[in-house]
N, C-alpha and C. Protein backbone atom coordinates (compact mmCIF):
# COMPACT_ATOMS: atom_id res chain seq x y z
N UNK A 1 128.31 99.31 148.66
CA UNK A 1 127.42 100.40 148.95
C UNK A 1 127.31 100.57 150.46
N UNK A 2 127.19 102.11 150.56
CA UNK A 2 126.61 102.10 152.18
C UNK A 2 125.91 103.22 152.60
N UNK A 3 125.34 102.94 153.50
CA UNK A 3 124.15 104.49 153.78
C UNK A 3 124.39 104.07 155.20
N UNK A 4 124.38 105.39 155.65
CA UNK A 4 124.72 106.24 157.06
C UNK A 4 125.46 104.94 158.01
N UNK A 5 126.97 104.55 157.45
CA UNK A 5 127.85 103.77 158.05
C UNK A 5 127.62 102.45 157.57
N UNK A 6 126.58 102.21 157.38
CA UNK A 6 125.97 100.76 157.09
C UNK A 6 126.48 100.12 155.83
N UNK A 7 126.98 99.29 156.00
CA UNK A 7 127.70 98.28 154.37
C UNK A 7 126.43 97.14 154.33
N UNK A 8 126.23 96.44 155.32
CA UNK A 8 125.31 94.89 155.23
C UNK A 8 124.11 95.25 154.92
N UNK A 9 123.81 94.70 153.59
CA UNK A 9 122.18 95.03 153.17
C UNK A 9 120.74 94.53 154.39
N UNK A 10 121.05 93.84 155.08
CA UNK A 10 119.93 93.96 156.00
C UNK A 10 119.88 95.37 157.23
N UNK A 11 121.60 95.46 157.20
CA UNK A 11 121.15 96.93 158.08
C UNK A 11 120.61 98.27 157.40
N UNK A 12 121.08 97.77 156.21
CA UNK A 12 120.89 99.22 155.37
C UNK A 12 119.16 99.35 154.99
N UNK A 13 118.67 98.13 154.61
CA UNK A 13 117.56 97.99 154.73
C UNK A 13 116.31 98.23 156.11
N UNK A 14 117.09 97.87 157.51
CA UNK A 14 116.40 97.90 158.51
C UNK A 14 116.57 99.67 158.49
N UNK A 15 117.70 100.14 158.11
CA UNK A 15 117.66 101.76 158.21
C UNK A 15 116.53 102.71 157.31
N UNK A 16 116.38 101.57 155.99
CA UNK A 16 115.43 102.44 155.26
C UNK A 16 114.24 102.61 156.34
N UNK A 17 113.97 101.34 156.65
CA UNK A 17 112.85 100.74 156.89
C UNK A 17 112.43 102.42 158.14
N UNK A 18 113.16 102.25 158.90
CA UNK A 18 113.10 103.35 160.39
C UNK A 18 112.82 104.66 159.70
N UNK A 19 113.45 104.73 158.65
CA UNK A 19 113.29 106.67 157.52
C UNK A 19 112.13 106.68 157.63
N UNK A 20 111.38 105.70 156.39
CA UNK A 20 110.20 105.76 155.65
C UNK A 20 109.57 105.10 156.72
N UNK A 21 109.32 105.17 158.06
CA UNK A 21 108.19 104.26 158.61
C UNK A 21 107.13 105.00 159.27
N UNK A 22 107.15 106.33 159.20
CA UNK A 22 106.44 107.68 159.40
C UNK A 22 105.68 107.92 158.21
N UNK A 23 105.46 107.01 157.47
CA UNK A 23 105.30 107.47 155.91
C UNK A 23 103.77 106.67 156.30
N UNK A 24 103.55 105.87 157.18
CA UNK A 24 102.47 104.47 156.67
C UNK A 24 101.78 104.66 158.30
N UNK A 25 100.88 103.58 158.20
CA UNK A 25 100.03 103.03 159.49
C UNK A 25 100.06 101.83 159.62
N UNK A 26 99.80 100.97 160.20
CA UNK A 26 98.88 99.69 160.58
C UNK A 26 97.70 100.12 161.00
N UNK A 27 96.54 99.40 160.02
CA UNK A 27 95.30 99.96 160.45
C UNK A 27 94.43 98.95 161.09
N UNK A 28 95.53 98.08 161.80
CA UNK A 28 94.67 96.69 162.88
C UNK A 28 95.71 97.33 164.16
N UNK A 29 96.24 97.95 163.94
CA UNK A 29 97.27 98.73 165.39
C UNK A 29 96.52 100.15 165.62
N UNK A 30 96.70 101.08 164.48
CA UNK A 30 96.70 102.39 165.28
C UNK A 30 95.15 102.77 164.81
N UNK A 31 94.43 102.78 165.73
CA UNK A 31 92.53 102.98 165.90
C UNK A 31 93.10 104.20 165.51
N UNK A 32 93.27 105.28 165.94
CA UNK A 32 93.20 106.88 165.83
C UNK A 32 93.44 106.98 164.49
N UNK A 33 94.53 106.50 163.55
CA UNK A 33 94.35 106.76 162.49
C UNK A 33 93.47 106.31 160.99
N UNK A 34 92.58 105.18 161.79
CA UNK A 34 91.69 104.28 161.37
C UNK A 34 90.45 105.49 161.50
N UNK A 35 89.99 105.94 162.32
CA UNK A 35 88.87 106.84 162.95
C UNK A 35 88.96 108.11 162.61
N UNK A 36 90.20 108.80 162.04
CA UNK A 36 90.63 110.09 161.16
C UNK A 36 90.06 109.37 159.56
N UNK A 37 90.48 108.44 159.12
CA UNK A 37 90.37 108.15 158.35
C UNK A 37 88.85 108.36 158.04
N UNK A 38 88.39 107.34 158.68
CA UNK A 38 86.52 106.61 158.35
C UNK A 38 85.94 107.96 158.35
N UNK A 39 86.02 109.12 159.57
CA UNK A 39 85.94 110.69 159.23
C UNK A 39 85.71 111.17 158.20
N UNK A 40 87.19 111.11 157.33
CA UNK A 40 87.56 111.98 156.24
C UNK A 40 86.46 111.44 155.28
N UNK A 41 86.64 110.07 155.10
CA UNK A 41 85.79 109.57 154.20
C UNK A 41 84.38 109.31 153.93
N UNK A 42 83.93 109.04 155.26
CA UNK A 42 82.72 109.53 155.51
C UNK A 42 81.73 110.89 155.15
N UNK A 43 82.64 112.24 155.78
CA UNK A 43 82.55 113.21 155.25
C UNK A 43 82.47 113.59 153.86
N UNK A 44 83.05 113.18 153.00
CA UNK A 44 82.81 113.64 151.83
C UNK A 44 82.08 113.95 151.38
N UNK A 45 81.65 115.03 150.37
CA UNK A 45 80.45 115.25 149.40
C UNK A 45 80.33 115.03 148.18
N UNK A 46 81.65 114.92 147.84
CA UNK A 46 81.64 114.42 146.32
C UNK A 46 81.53 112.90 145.91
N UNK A 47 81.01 112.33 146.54
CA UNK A 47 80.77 110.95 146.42
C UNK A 47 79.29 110.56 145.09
N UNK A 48 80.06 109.48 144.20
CA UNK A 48 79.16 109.78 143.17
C UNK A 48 77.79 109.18 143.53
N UNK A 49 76.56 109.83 142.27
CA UNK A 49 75.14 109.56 142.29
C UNK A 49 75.53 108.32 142.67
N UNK A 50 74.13 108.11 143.82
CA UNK A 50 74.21 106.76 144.62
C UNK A 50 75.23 105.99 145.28
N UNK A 51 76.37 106.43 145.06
CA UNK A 51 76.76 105.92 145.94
C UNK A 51 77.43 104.38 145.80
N UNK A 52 77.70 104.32 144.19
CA UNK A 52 77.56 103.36 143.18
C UNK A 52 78.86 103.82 142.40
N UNK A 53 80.01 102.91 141.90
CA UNK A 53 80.97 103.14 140.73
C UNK A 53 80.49 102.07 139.49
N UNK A 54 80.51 103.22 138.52
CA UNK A 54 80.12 102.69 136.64
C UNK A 54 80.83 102.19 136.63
N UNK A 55 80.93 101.72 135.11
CA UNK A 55 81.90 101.27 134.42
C UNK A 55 82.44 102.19 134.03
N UNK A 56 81.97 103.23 133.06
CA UNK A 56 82.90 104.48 132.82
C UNK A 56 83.97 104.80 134.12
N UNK A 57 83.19 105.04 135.20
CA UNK A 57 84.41 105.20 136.57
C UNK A 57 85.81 104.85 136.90
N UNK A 58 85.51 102.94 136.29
CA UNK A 58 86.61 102.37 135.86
C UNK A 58 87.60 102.35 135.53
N UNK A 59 86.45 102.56 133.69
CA UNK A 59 87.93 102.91 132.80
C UNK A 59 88.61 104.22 133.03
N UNK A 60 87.48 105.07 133.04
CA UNK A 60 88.14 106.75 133.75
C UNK A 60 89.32 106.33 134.23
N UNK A 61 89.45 105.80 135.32
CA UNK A 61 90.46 104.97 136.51
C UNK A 61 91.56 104.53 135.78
N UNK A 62 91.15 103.54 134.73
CA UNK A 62 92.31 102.88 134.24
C UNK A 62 92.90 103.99 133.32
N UNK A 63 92.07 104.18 132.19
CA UNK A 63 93.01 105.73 131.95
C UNK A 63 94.06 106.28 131.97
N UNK A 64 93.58 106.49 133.60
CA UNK A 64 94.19 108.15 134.46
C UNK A 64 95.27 107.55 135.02
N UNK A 65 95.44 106.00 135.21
CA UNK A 65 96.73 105.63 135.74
C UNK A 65 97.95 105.32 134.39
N UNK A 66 99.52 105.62 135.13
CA UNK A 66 100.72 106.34 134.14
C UNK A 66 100.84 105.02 133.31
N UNK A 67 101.46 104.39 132.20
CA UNK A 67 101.81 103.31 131.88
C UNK A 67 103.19 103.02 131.78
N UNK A 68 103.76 102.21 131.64
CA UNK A 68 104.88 101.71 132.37
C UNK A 68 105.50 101.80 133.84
N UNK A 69 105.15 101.87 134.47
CA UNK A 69 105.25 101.75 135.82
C UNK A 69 105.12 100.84 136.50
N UNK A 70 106.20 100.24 137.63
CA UNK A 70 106.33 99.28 138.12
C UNK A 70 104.84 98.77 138.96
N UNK A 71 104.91 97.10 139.10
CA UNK A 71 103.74 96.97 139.64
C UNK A 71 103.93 96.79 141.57
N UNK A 72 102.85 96.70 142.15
CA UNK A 72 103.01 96.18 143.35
C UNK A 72 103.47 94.86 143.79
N UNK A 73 102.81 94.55 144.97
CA UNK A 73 103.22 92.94 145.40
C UNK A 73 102.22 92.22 143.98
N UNK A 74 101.57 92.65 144.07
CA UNK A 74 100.85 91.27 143.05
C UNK A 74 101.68 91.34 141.53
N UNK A 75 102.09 91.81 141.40
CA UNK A 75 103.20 92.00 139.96
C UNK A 75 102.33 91.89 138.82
N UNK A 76 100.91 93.02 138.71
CA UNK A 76 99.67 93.00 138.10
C UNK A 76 100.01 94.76 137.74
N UNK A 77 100.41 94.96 136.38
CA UNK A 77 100.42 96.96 136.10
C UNK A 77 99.47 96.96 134.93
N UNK A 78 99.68 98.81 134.85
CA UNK A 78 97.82 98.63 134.28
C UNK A 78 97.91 98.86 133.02
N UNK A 79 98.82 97.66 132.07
CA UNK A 79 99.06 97.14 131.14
C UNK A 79 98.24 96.07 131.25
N UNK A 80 98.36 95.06 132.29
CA UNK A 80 97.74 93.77 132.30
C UNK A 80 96.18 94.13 132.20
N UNK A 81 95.61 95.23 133.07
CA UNK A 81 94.42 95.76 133.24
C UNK A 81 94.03 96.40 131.76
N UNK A 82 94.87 97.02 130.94
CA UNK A 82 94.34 97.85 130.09
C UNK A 82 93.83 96.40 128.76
N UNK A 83 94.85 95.74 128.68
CA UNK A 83 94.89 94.99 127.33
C UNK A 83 93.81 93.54 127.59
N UNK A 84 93.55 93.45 129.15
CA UNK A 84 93.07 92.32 129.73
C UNK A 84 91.50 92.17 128.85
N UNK A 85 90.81 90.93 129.24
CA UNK A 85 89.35 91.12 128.47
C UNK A 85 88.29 92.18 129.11
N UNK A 86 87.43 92.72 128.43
CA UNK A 86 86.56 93.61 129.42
C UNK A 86 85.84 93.30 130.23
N UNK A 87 85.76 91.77 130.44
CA UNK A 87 84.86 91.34 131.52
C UNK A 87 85.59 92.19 133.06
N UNK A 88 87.23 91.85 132.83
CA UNK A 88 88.23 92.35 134.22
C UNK A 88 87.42 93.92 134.78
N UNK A 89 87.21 94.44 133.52
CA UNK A 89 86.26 95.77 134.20
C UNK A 89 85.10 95.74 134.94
N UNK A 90 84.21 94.89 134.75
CA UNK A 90 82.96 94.59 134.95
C UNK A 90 83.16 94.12 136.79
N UNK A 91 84.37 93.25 136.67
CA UNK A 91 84.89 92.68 137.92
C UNK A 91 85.26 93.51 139.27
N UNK A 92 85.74 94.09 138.47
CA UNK A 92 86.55 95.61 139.47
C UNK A 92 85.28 96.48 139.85
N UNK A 93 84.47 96.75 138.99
CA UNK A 93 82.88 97.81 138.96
C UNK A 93 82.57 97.03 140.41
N UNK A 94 82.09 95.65 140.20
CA UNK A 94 81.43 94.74 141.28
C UNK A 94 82.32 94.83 142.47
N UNK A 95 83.89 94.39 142.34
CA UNK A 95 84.47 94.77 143.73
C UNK A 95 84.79 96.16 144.21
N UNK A 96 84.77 97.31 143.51
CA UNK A 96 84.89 98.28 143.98
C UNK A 96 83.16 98.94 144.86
N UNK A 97 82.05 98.36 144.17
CA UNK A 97 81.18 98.70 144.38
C UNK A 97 80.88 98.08 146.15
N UNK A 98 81.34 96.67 145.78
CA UNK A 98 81.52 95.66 147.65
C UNK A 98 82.16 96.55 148.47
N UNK A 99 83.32 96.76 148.28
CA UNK A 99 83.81 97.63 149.08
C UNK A 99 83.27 98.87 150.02
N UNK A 100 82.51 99.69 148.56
CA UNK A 100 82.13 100.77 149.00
C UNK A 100 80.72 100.31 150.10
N UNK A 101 79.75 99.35 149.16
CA UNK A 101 78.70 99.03 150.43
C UNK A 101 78.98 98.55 151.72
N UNK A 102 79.83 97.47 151.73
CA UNK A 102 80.04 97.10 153.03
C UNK A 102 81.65 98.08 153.73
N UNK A 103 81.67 98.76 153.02
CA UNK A 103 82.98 99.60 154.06
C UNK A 103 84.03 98.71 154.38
N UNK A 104 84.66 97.64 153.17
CA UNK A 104 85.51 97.20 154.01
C UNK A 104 86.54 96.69 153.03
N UNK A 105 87.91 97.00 153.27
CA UNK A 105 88.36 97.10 151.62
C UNK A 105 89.62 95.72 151.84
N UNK A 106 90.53 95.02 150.83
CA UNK A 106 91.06 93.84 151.18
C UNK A 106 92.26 94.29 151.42
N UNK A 107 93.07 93.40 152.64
CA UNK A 107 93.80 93.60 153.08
C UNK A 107 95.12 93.81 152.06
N UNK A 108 95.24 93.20 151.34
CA UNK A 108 96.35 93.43 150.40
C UNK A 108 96.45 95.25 149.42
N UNK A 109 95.48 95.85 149.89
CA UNK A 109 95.17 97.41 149.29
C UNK A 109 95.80 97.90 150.21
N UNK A 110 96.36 97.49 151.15
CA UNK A 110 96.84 98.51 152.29
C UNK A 110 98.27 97.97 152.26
N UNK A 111 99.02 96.97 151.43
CA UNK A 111 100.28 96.64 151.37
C UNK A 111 100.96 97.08 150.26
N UNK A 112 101.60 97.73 150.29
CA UNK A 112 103.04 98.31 149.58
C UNK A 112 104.49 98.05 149.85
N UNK A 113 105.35 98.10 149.05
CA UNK A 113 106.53 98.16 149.08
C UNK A 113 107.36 99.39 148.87
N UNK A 114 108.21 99.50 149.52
CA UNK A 114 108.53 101.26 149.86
C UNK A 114 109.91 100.97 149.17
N UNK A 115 110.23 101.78 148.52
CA UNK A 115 111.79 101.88 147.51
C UNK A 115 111.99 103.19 147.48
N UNK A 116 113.35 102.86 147.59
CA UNK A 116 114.21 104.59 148.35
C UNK A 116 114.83 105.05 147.34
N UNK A 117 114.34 106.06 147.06
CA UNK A 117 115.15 106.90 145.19
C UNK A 117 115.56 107.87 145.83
N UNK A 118 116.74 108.34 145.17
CA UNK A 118 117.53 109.83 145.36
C UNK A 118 117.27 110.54 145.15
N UNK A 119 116.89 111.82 146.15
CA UNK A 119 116.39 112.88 145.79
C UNK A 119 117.71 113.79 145.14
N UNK A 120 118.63 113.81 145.57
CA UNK A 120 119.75 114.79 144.87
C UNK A 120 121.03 113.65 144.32
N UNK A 121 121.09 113.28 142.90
CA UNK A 121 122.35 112.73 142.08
C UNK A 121 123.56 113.18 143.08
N UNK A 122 123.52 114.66 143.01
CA UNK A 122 124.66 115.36 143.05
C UNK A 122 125.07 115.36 144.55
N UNK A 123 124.21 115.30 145.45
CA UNK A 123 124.16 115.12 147.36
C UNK A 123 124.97 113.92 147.56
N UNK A 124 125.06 113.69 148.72
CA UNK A 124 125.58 112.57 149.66
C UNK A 124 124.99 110.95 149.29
N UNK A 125 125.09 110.43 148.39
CA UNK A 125 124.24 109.37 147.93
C UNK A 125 124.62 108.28 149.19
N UNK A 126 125.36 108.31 150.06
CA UNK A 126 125.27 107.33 151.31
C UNK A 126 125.01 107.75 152.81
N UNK A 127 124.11 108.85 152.58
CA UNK A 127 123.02 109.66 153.75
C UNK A 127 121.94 108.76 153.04
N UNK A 128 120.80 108.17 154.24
CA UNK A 128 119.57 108.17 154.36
C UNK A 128 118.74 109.44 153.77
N UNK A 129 119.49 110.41 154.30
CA UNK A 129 118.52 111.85 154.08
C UNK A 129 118.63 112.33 152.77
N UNK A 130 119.22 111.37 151.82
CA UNK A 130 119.06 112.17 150.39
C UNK A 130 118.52 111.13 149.43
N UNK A 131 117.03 110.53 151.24
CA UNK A 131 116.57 109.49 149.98
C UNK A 131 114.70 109.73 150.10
N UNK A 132 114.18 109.62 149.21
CA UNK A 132 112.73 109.43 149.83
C UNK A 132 112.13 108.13 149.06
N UNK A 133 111.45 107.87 150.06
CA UNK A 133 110.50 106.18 149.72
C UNK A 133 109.33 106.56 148.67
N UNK A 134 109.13 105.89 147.73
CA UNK A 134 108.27 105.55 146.91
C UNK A 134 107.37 104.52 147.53
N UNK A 135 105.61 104.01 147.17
CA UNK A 135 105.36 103.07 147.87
C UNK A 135 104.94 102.37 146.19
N UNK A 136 105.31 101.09 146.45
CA UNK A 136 104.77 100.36 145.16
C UNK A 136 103.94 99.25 145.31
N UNK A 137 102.55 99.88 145.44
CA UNK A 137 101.24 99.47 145.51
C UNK A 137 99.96 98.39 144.77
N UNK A 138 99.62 98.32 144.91
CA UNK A 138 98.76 96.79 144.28
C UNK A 138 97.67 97.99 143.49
N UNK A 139 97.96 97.56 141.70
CA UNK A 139 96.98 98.09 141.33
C UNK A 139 95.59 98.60 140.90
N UNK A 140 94.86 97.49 141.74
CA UNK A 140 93.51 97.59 141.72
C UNK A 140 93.64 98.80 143.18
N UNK A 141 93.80 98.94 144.12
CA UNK A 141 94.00 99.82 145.33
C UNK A 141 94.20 100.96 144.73
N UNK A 142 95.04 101.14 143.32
CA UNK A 142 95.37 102.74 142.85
C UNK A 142 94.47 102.85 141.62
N UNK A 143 93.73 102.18 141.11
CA UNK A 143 92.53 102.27 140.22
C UNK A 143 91.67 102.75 141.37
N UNK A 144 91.33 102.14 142.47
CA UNK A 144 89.91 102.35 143.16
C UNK A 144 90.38 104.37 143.53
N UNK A 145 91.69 104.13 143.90
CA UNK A 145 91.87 105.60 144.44
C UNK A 145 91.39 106.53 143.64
N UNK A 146 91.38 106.38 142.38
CA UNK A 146 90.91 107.45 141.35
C UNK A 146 89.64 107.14 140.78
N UNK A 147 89.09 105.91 140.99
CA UNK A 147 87.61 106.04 140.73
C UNK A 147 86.60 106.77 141.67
């Protein structure tokens, strides 16, 4: 295999890496996009009564996320979450609720793994540019997103 000249999987990899690296932040590096952020979120109005996530919120959450789909770094998909005991809900209510009071969410919610799928079969499959990154995310981070 090779993408844009590259045969050795660490270059081809360091190449993804340079595509998709416009895609993300470091949010212990770049303040400005830390401070857009706290903004946006701050701002909001649709933030629920009190200021508080149910349990309904939850499951809503678990729900609304796709099934079969690959998991993140923690290798946890929301199979494990759906079939798990219901206390795991009760758990998530309490840490999603920490979060929201003290404003401060765990570092592993902000780590993903980025995987490069083909946008065109039929295109240049060893161009960079006929690829876009997927991020494959830790799924309590994509439960909270939709609660």
């Amino acid at each position: 295999m090779h993408i844009d000249s590259e045969t050795h999987r660490d270059k081809i990899a360091k190449r993804f890496r340079e595509v998709f690296a416009g895609s993300s932040f470091d949010s212990y590096v770049d303040s400005a996009e830390v401070t857009k952020l706290q903004e946006t979120l701050f701002s909001a109005t649709d933030l629920p009564p009190n200021n508080v996530f149910s349990i309904a919120d939850i499951e809503h959450a678990l729900q609304c996320l796709k099934s079969g789909k690959s998991s993140g770094i923690d290798g946890i998909t929301k199979e494990h979450l759906t079939y798990s005991h219901p206390a795991v809900v009760i758990h998530l209510q309490f840490l999603f609720n920490c979060i929201l009071m003290h404003g401060c969410v765990p570092d592993q919610f902000g780590v993903g793994v980025v995987v490069p799928l083909i946008k065109d079969s039929l295109g240049d499959v060893n161009s960079s540019a006929n690829y876009r990154g997927i991020t494959l995310s830790v799924i309590c981070q994509r439960c909270l997103s939709i609660a």
